[in-house]
Structure formats: structure tokens, C-alpha cells
N, C-alpha and C. Protein backbone atom coordinates (compact mmCIF):
# COMPACT_ATOMS: atom_id res chain seq x y z
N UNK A 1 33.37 3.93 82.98
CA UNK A 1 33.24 5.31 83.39
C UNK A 1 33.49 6.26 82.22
N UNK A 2 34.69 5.88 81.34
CA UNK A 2 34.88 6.63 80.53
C UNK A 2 33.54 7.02 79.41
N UNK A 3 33.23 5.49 78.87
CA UNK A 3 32.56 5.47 78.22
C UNK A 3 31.44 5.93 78.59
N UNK A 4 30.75 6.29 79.55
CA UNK A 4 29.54 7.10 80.17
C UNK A 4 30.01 8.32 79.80
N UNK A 5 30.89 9.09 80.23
CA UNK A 5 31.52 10.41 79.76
C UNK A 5 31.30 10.36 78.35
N UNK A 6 32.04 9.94 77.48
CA UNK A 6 31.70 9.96 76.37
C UNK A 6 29.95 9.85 75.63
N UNK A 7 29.58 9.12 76.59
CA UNK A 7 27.91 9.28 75.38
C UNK A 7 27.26 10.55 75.99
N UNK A 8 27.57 11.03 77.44
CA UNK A 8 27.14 12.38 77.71
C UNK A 8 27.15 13.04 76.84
N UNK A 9 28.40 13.71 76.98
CA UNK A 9 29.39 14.33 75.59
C UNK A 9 28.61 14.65 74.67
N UNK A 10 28.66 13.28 73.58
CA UNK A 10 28.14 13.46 72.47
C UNK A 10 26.73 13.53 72.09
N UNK A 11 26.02 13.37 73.59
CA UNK A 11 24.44 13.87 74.04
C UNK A 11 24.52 15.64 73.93
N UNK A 12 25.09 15.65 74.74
CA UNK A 12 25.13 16.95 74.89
C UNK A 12 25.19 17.70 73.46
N UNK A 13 26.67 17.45 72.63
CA UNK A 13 27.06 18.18 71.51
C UNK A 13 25.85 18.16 70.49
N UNK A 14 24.95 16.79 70.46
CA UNK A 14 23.92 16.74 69.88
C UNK A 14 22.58 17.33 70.11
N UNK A 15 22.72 17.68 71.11
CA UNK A 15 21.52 18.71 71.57
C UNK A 15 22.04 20.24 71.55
N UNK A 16 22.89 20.58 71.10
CA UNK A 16 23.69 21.99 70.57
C UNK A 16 23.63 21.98 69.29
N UNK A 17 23.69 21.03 68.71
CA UNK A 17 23.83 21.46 66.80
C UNK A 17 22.45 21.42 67.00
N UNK A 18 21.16 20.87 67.57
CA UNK A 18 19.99 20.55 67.48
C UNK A 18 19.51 21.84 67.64
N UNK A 19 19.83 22.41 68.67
CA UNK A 19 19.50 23.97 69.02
C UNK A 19 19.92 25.27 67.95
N UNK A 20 21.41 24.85 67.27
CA UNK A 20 21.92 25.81 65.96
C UNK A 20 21.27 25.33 65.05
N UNK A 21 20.88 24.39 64.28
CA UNK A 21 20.00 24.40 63.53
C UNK A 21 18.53 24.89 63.88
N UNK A 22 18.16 24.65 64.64
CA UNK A 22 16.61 25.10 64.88
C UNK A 22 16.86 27.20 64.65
N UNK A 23 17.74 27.35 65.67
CA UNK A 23 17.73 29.29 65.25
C UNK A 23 18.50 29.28 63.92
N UNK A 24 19.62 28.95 63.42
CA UNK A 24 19.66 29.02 62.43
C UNK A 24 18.86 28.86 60.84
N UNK A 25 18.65 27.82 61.10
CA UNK A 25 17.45 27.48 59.66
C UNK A 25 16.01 27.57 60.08
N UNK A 26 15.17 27.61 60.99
CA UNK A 26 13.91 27.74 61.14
C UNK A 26 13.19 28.91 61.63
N UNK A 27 13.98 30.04 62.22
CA UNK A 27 14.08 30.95 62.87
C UNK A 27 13.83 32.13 62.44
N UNK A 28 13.23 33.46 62.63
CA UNK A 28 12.60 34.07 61.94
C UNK A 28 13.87 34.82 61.60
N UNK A 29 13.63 35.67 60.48
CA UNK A 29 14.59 36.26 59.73
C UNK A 29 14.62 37.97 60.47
N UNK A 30 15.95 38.35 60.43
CA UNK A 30 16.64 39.64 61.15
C UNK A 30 15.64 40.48 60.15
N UNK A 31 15.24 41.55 60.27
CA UNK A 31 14.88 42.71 59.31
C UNK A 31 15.83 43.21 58.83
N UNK A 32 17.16 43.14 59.44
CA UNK A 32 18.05 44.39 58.36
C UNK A 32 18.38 43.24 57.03
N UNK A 33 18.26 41.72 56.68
CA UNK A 33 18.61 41.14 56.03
C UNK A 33 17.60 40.66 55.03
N UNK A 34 16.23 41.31 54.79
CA UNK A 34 15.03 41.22 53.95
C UNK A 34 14.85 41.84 53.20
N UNK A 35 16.10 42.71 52.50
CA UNK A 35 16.29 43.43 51.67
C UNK A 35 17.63 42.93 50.86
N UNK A 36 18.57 41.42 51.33
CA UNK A 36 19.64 41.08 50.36
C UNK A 36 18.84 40.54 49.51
N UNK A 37 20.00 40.60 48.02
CA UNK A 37 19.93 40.18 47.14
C UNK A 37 20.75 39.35 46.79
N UNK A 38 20.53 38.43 45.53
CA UNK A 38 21.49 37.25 44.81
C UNK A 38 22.61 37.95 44.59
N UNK A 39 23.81 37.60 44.26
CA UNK A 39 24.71 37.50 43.81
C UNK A 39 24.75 37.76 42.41
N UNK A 40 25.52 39.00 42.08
CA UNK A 40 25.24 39.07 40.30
C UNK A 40 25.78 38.40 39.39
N UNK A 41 26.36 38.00 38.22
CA UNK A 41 26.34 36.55 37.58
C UNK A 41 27.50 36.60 37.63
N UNK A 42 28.19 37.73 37.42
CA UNK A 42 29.77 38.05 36.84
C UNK A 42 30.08 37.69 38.49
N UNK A 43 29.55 37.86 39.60
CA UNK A 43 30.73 36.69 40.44
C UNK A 43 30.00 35.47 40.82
N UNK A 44 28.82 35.32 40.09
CA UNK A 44 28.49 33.82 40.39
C UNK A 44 29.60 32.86 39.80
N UNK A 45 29.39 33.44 38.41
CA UNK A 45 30.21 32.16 37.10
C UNK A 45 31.64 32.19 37.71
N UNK A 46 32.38 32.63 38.18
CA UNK A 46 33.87 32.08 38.37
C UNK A 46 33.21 31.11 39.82
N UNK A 47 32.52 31.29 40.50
CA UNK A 47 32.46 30.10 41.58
C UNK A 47 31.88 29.10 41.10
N UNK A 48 31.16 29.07 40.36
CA UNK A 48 30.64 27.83 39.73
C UNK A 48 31.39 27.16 38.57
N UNK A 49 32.50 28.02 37.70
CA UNK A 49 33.68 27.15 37.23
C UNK A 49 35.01 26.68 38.10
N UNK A 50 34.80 27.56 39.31
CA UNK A 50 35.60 26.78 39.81
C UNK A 50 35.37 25.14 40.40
N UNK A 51 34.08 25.48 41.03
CA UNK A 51 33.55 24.27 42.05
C UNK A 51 33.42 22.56 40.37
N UNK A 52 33.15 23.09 39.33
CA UNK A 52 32.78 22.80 38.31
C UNK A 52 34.22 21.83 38.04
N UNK A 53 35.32 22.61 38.29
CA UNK A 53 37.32 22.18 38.25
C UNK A 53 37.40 21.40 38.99
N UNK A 54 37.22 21.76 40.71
CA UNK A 54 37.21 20.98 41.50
C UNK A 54 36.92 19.36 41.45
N UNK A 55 35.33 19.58 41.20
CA UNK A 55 34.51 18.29 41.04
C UNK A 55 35.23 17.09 40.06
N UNK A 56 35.42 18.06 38.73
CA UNK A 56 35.96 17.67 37.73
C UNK A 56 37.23 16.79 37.87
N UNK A 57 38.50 17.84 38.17
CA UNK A 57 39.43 17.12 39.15
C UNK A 57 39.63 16.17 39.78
N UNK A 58 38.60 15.82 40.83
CA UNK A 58 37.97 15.11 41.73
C UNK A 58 37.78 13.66 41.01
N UNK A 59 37.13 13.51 40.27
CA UNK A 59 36.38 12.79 39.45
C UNK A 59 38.05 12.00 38.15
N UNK A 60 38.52 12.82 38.07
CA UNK A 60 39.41 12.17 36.60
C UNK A 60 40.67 11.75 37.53
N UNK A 61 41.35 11.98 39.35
CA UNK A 61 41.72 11.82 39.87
C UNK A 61 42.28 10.68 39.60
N UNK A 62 42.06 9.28 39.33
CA UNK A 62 42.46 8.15 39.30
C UNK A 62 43.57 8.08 37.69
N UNK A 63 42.67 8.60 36.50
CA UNK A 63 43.47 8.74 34.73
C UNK A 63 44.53 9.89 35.23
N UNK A 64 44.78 11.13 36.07
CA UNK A 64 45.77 11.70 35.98
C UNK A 64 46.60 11.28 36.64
N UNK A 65 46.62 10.53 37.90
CA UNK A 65 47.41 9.59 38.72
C UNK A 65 48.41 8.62 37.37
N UNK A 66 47.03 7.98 37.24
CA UNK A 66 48.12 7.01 36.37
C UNK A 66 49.37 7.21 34.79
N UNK A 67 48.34 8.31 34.16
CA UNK A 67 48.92 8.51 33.46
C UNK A 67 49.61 10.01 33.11
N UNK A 68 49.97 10.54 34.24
CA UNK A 68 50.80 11.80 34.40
C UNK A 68 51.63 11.70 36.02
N UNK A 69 51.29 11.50 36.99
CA UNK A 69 51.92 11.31 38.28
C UNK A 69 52.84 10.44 38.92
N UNK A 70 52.21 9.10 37.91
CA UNK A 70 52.98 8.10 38.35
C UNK A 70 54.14 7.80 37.44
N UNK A 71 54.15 8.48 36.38
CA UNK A 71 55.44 8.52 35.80
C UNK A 71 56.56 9.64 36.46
N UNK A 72 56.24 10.42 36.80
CA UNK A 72 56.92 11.51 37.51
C UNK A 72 57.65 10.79 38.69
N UNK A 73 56.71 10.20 39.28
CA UNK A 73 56.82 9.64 40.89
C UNK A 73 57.78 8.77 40.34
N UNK A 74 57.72 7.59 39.54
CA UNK A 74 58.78 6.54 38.91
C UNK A 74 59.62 7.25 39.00
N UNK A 75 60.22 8.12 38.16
CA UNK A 75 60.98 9.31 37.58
C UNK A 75 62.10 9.34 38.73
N UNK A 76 61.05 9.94 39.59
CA UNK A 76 61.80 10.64 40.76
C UNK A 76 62.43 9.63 42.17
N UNK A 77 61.55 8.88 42.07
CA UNK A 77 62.40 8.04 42.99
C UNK A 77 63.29 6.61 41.97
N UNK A 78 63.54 6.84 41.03
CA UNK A 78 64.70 6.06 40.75
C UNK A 78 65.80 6.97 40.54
N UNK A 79 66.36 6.92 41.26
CA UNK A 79 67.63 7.77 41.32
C UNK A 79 68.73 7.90 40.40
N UNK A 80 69.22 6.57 39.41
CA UNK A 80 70.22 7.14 38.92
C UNK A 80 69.33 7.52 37.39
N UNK A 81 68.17 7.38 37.33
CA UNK A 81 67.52 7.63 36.03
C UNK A 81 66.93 9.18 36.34
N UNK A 82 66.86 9.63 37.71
CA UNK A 82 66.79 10.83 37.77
C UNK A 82 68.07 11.78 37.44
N UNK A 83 68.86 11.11 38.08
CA UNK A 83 70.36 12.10 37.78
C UNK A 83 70.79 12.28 36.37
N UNK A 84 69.85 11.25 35.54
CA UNK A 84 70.22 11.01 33.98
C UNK A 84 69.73 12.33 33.45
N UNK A 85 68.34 12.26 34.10
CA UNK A 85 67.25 13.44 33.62
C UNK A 85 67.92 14.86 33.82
N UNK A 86 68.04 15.08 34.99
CA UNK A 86 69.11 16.33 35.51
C UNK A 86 70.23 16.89 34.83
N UNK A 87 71.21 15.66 34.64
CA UNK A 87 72.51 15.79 34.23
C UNK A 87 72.55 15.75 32.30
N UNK A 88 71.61 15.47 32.25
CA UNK A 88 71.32 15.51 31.04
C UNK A 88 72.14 14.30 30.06
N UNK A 89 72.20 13.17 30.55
CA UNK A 89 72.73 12.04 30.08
C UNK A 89 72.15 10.65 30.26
């Protein structure tokens, strides 16, 4: 029973994004909005160095783990080598 409920459901939800995409992307365009324009560069370029960081980030994720995080993480959960760090001894 449940499982009948459920493929309804996700019948249903799938025939709703089916319907937002169709007015959304295929759908004729509002008139008051056939007059925007692009985005001028000076605020393009900070979103595209950011997304650019992100990715970047993203990507070197595994070399900063190992060789910046996981010494920290060591660091920090050994305790009396942390208190060394702290206490300064």
C-alpha cells in the first residue's frame, strides 16, 4: 500500500517539474523583460573568480586535507601535545 502511495507521489511530483519546466524554459517571454540586459563585467568578474575558488578548492580538497588539516586535526586531538602547544612547553 505504501509503496503504491509512494510511486503516485513521485508521479505526480514528476508531472509538476514537467509542467515548471515547460512555462518556465519554453514559454513565451513577459514583455516587460525584452528589454534586460547582461550583466556588466565589473560584477561579472568577482562571480566568476569566485565560482573559479570554489571549483578550485573543490578540486585540491584531498593535498589540503593532507597536508595542512590533518596535521592540525593530529595536533588537536592529541592532548598532551596540544597542551605543549598552548602552554608553550
Amino acid at each position: 500500500m505504501y509503496g503504491a502511495i509512494a510511486v503516485l507521489v513521485a508521479f505526480m511530483t514528476l508531472l509538476s517539474f514537467i509542467k515548471l519546466q515547460r512555462f518556465v524554459l519554453f514559454g513565451q517571454l513577459p514583455a516587460r523583460f525584452v528589454n534586460i540586459k547582461e550583466a556588466p563585467f565589473a560584477m561579472t568578474f568577482p562571480l566568476v573568480v569566485l565560482a573559479v575558488l570554489c571549483i578550485g578548492l573543490g578540486v585540491a580538497y584531498p593535498f589540503i586535507d593532507q597536508s595542512v588539516l590533518q596535521a592540525a586535526r593530529d595536533a588537536l586531538l592529541d592532548k598532551l601535545s596540544y597542551m605543549g602547544y598552548i602552554l608553550g612547553g
